[in-house]
PDB file of N, CA and C in Angstrom:
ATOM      1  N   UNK A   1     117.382 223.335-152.890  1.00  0.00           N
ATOM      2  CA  UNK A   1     117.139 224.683-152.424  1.00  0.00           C
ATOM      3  C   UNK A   1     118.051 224.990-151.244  1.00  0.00           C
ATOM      4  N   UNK A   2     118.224 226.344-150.667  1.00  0.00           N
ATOM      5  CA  UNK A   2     118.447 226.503-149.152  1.00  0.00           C
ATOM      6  C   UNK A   2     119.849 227.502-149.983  1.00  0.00           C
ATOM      7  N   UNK A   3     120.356 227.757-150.991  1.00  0.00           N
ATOM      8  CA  UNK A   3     121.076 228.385-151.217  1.00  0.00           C
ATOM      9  C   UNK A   3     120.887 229.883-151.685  1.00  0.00           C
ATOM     10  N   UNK A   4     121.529 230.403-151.693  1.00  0.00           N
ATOM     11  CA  UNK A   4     121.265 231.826-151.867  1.00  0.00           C
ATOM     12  C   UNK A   4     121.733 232.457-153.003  1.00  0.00           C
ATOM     13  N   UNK A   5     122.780 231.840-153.594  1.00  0.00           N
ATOM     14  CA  UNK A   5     123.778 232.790-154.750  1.00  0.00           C
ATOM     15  C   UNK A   5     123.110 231.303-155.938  1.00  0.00           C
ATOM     16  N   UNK A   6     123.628 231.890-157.265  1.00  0.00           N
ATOM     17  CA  UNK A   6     123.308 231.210-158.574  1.00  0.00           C
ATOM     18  C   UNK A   6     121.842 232.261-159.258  1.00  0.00           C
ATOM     19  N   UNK A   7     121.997 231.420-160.584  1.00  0.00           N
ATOM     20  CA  UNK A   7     120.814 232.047-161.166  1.00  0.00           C
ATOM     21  C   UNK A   7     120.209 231.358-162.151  1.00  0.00           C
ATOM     22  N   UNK A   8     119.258 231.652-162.807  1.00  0.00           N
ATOM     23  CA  UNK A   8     118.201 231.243-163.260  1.00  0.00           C
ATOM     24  C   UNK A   8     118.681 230.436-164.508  1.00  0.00           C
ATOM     25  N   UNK A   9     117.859 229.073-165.068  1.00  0.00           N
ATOM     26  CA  UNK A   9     118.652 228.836-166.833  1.00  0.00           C
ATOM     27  C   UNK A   9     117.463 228.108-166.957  1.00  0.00           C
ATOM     28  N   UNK A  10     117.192 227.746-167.947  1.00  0.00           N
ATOM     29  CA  UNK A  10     115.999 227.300-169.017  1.00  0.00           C
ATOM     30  C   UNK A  10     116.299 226.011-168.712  1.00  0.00           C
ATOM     31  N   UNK A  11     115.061 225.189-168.260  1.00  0.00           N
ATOM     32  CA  UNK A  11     115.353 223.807-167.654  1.00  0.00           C
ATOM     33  C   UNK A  11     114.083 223.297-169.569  1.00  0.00           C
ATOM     34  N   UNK A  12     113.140 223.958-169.273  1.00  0.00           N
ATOM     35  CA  UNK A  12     112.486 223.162-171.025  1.00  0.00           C
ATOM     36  C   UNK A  12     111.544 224.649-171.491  1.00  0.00           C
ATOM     37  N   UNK A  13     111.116 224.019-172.711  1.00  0.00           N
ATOM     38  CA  UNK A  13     110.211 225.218-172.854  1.00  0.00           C
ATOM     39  C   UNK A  13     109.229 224.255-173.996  1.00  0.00           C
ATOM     40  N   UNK A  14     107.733 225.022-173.614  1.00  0.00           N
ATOM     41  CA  UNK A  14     106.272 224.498-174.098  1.00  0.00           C
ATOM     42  C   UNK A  14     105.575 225.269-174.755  1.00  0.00           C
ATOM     43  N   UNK A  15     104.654 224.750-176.081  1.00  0.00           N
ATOM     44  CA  UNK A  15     104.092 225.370-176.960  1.00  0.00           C
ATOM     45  C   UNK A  15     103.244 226.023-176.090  1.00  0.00           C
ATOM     46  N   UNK A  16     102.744 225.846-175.141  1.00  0.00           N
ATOM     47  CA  UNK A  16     101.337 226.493-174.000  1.00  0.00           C
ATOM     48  C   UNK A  16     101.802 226.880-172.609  1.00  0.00           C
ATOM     49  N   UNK A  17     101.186 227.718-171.637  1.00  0.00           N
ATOM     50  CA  UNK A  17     101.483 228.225-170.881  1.00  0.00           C
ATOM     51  C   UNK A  17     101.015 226.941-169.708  1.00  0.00           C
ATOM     52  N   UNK A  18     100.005 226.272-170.203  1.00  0.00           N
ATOM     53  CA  UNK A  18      99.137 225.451-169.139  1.00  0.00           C
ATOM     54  C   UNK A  18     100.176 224.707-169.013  1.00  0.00           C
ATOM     55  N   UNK A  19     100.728 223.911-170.227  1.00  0.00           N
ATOM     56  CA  UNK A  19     102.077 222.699-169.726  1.00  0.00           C
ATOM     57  C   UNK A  19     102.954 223.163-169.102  1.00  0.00           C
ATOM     58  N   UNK A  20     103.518 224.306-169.286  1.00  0.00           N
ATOM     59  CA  UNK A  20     104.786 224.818-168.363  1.00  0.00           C
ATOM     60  C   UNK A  20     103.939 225.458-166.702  1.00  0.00           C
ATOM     61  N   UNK A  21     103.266 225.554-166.715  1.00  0.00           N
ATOM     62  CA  UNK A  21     102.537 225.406-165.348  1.00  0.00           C
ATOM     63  C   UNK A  21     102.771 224.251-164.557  1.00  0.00           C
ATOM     64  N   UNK A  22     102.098 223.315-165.757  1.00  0.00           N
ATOM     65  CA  UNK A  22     102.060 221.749-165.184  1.00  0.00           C
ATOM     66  C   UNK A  22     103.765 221.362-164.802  1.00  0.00           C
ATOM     67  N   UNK A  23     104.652 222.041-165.264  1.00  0.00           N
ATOM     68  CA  UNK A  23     105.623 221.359-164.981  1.00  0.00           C
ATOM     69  C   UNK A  23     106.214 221.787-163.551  1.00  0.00           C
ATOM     70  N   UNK A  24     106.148 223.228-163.902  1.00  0.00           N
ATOM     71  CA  UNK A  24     105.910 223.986-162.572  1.00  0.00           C
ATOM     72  C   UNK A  24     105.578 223.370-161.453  1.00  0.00           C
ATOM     73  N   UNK A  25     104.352 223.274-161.696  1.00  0.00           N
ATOM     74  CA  UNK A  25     103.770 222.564-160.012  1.00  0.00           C
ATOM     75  C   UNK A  25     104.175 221.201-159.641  1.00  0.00           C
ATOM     76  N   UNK A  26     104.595 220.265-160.463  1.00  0.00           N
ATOM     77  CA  UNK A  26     105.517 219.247-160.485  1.00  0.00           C
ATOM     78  C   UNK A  26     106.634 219.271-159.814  1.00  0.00           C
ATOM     79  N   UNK A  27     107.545 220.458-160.512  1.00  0.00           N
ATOM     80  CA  UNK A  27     108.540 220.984-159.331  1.00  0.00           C
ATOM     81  C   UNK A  27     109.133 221.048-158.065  1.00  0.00           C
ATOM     82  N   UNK A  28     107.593 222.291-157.773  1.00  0.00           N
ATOM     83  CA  UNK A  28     107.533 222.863-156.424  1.00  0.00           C
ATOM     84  C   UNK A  28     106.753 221.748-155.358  1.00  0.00           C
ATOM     85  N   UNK A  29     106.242 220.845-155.816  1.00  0.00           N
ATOM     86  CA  UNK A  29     105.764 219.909-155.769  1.00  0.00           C
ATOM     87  C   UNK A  29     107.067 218.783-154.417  1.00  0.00           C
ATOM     88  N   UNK A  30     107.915 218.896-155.653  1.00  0.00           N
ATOM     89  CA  UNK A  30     108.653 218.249-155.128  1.00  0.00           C
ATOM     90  C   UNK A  30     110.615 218.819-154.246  1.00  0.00           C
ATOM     91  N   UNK A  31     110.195 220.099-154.266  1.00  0.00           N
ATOM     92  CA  UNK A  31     110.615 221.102-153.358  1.00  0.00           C
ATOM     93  C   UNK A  31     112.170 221.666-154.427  1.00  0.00           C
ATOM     94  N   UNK A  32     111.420 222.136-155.773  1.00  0.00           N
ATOM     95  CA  UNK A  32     112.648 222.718-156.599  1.00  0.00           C
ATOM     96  C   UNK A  32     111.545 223.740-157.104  1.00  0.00           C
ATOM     97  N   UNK A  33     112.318 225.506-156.422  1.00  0.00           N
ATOM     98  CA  UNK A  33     111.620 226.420-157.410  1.00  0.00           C
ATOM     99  C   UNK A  33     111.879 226.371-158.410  1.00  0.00           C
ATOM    100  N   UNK A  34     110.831 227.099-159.377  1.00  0.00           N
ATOM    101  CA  UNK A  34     110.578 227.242-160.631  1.00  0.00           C
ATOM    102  C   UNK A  34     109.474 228.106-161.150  1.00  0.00           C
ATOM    103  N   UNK A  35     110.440 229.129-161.946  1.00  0.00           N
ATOM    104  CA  UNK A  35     109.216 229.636-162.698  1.00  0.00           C
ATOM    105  C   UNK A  35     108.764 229.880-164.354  1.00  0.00           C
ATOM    106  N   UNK A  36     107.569 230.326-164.513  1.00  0.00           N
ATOM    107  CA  UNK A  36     107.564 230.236-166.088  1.00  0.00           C
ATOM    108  C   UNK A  36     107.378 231.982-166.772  1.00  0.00           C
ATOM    109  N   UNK A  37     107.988 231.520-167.895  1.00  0.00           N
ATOM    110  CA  UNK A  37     107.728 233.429-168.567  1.00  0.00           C
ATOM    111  C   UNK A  37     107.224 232.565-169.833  1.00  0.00           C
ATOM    112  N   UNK A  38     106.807 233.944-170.498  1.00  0.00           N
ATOM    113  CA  UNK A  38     106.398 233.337-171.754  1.00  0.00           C
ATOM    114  C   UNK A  38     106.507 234.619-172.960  1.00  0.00           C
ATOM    115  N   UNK A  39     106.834 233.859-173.962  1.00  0.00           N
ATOM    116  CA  UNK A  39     107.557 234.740-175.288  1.00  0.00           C
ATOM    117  C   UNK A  39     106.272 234.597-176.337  1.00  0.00           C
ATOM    118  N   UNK A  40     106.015 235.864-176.587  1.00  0.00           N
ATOM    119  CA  UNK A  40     104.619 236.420-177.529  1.00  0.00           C
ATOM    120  C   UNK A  40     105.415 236.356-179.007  1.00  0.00           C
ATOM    121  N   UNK A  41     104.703 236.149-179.546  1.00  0.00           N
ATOM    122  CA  UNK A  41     104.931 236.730-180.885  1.00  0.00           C
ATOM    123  C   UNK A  41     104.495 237.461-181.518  1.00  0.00           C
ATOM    124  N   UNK A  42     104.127 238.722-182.441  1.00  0.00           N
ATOM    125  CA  UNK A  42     103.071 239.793-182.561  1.00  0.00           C
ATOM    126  C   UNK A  42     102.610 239.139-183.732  1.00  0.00           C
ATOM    127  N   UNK A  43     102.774 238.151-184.473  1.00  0.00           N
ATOM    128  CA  UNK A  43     101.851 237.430-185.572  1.00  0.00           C
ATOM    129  C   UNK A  43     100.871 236.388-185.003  1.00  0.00           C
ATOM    130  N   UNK A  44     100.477 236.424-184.041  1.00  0.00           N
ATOM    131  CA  UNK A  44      99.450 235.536-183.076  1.00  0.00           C
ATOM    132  C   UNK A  44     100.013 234.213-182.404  1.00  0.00           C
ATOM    133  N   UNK A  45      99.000 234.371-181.268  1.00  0.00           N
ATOM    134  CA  UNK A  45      99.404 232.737-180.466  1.00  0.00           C
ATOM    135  C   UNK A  45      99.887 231.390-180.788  1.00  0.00           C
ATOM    136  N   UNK A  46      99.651 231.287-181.940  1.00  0.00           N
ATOM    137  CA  UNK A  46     100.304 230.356-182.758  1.00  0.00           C
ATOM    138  C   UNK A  46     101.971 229.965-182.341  1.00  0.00           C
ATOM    139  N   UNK A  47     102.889 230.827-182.195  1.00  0.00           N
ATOM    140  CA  UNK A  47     103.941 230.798-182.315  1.00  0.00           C
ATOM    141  C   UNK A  47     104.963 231.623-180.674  1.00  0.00           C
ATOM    142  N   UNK A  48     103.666 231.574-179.919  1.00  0.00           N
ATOM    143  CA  UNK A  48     103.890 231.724-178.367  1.00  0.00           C
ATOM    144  C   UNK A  48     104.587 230.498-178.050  1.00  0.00           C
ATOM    145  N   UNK A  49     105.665 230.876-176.992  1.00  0.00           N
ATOM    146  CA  UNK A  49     105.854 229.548-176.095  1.00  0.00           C
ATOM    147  C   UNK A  49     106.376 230.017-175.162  1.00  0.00           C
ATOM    148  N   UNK A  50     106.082 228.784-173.842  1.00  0.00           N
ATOM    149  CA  UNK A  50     106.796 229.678-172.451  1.00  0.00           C
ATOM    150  C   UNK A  50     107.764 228.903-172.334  1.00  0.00           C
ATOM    151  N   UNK A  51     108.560 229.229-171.233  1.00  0.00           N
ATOM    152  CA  UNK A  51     109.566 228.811-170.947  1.00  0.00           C
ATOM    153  C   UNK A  51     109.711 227.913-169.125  1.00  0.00           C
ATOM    154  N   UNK A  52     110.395 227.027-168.434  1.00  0.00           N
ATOM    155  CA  UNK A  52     110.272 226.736-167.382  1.00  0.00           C
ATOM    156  C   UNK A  52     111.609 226.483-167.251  1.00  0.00           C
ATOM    157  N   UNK A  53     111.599 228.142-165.633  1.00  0.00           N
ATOM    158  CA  UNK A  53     113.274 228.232-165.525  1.00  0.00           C
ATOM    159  C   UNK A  53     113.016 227.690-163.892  1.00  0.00           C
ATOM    160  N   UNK A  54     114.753 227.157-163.685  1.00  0.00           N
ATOM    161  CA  UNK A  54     114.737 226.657-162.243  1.00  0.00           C
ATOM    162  C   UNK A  54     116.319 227.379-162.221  1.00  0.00           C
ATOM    163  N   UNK A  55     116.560 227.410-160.950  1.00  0.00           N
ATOM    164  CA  UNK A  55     118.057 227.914-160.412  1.00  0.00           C
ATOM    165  C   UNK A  55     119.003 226.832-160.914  1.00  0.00           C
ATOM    166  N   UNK A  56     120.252 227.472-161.269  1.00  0.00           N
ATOM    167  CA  UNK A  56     121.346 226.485-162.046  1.00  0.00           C
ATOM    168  C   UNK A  56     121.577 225.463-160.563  1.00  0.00           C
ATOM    169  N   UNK A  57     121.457 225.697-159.767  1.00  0.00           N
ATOM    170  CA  UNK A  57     122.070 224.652-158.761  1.00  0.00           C
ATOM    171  C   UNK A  57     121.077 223.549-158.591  1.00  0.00           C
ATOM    172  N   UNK A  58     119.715 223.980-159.088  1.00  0.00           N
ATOM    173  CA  UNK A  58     118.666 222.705-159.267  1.00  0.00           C
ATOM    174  C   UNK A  58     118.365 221.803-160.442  1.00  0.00           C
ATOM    175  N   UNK A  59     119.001 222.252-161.543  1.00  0.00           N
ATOM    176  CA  UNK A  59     119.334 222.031-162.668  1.00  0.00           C
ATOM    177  C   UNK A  59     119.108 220.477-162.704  1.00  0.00           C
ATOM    178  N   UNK A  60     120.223 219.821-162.278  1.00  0.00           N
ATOM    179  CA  UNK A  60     119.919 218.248-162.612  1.00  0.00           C
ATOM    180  C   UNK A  60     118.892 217.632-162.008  1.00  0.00           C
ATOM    181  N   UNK A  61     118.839 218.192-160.828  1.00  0.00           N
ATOM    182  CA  UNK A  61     117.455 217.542-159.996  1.00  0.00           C
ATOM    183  C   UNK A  61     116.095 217.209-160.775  1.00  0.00           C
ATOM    184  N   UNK A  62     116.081 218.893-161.308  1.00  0.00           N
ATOM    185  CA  UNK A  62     114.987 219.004-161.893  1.00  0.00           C
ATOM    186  C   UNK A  62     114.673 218.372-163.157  1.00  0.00           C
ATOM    187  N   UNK A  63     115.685 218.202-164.213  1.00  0.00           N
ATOM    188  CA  UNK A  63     115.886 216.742-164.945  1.00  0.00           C
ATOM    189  C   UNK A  63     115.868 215.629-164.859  1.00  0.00           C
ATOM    190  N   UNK A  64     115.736 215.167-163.624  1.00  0.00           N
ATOM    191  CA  UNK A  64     115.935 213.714-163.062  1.00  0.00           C
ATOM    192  C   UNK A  64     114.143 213.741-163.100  1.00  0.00           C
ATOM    193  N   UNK A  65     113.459 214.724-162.227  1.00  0.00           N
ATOM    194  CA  UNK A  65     112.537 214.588-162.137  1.00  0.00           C
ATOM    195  C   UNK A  65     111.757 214.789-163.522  1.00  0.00           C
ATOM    196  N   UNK A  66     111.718 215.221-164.575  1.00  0.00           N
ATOM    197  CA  UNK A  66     111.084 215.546-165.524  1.00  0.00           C
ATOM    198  C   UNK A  66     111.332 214.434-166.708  1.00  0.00           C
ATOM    199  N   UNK A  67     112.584 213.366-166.213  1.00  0.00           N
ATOM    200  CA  UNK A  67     112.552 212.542-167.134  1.00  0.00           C
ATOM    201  C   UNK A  67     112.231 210.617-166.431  1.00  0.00           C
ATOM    202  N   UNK A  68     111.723 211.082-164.843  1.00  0.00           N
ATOM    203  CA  UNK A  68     110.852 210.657-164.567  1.00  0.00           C
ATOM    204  C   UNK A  68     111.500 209.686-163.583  1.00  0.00           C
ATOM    205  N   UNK A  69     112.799 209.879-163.667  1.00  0.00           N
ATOM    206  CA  UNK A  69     114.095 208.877-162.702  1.00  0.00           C
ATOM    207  C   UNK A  69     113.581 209.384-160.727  1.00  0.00           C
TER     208      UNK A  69
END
């Protein structure tokens, strides 16, 4: 963090809103924003999934942490 310019890119994305939460707070947790959106489908929840974006400059961090290094 502490930078000002860059932008947002799709670090993973989850069948449920609760896991991309969970990853979320994992994150911020460990001092990398992040947030989640989530993509509807109009044929039901079934085929919802959100997404968990972090700033391109946190990018690897946030991979390191999610694959548990």
């Amino acid at each position: 963090m502490g930078q000002d310019t860059g932008h947002t890119v799709v670090l993973s994305e989850y069948p449920s809103i609760m896991e991309a939460e969970m990853v979320k707070g994992m994150l911020e947790t460990n001092g990398i924003e992040a947030m989640v959106t989530e993509q509807y489908n109009p044929y039901g929840q079934a085929y919802a999934y959100s997404k968990v974006l972090v700033m391109d400059y946190d990018l690897e961090e946030a991979k390191k942490l999610l694959e548990g290094e």
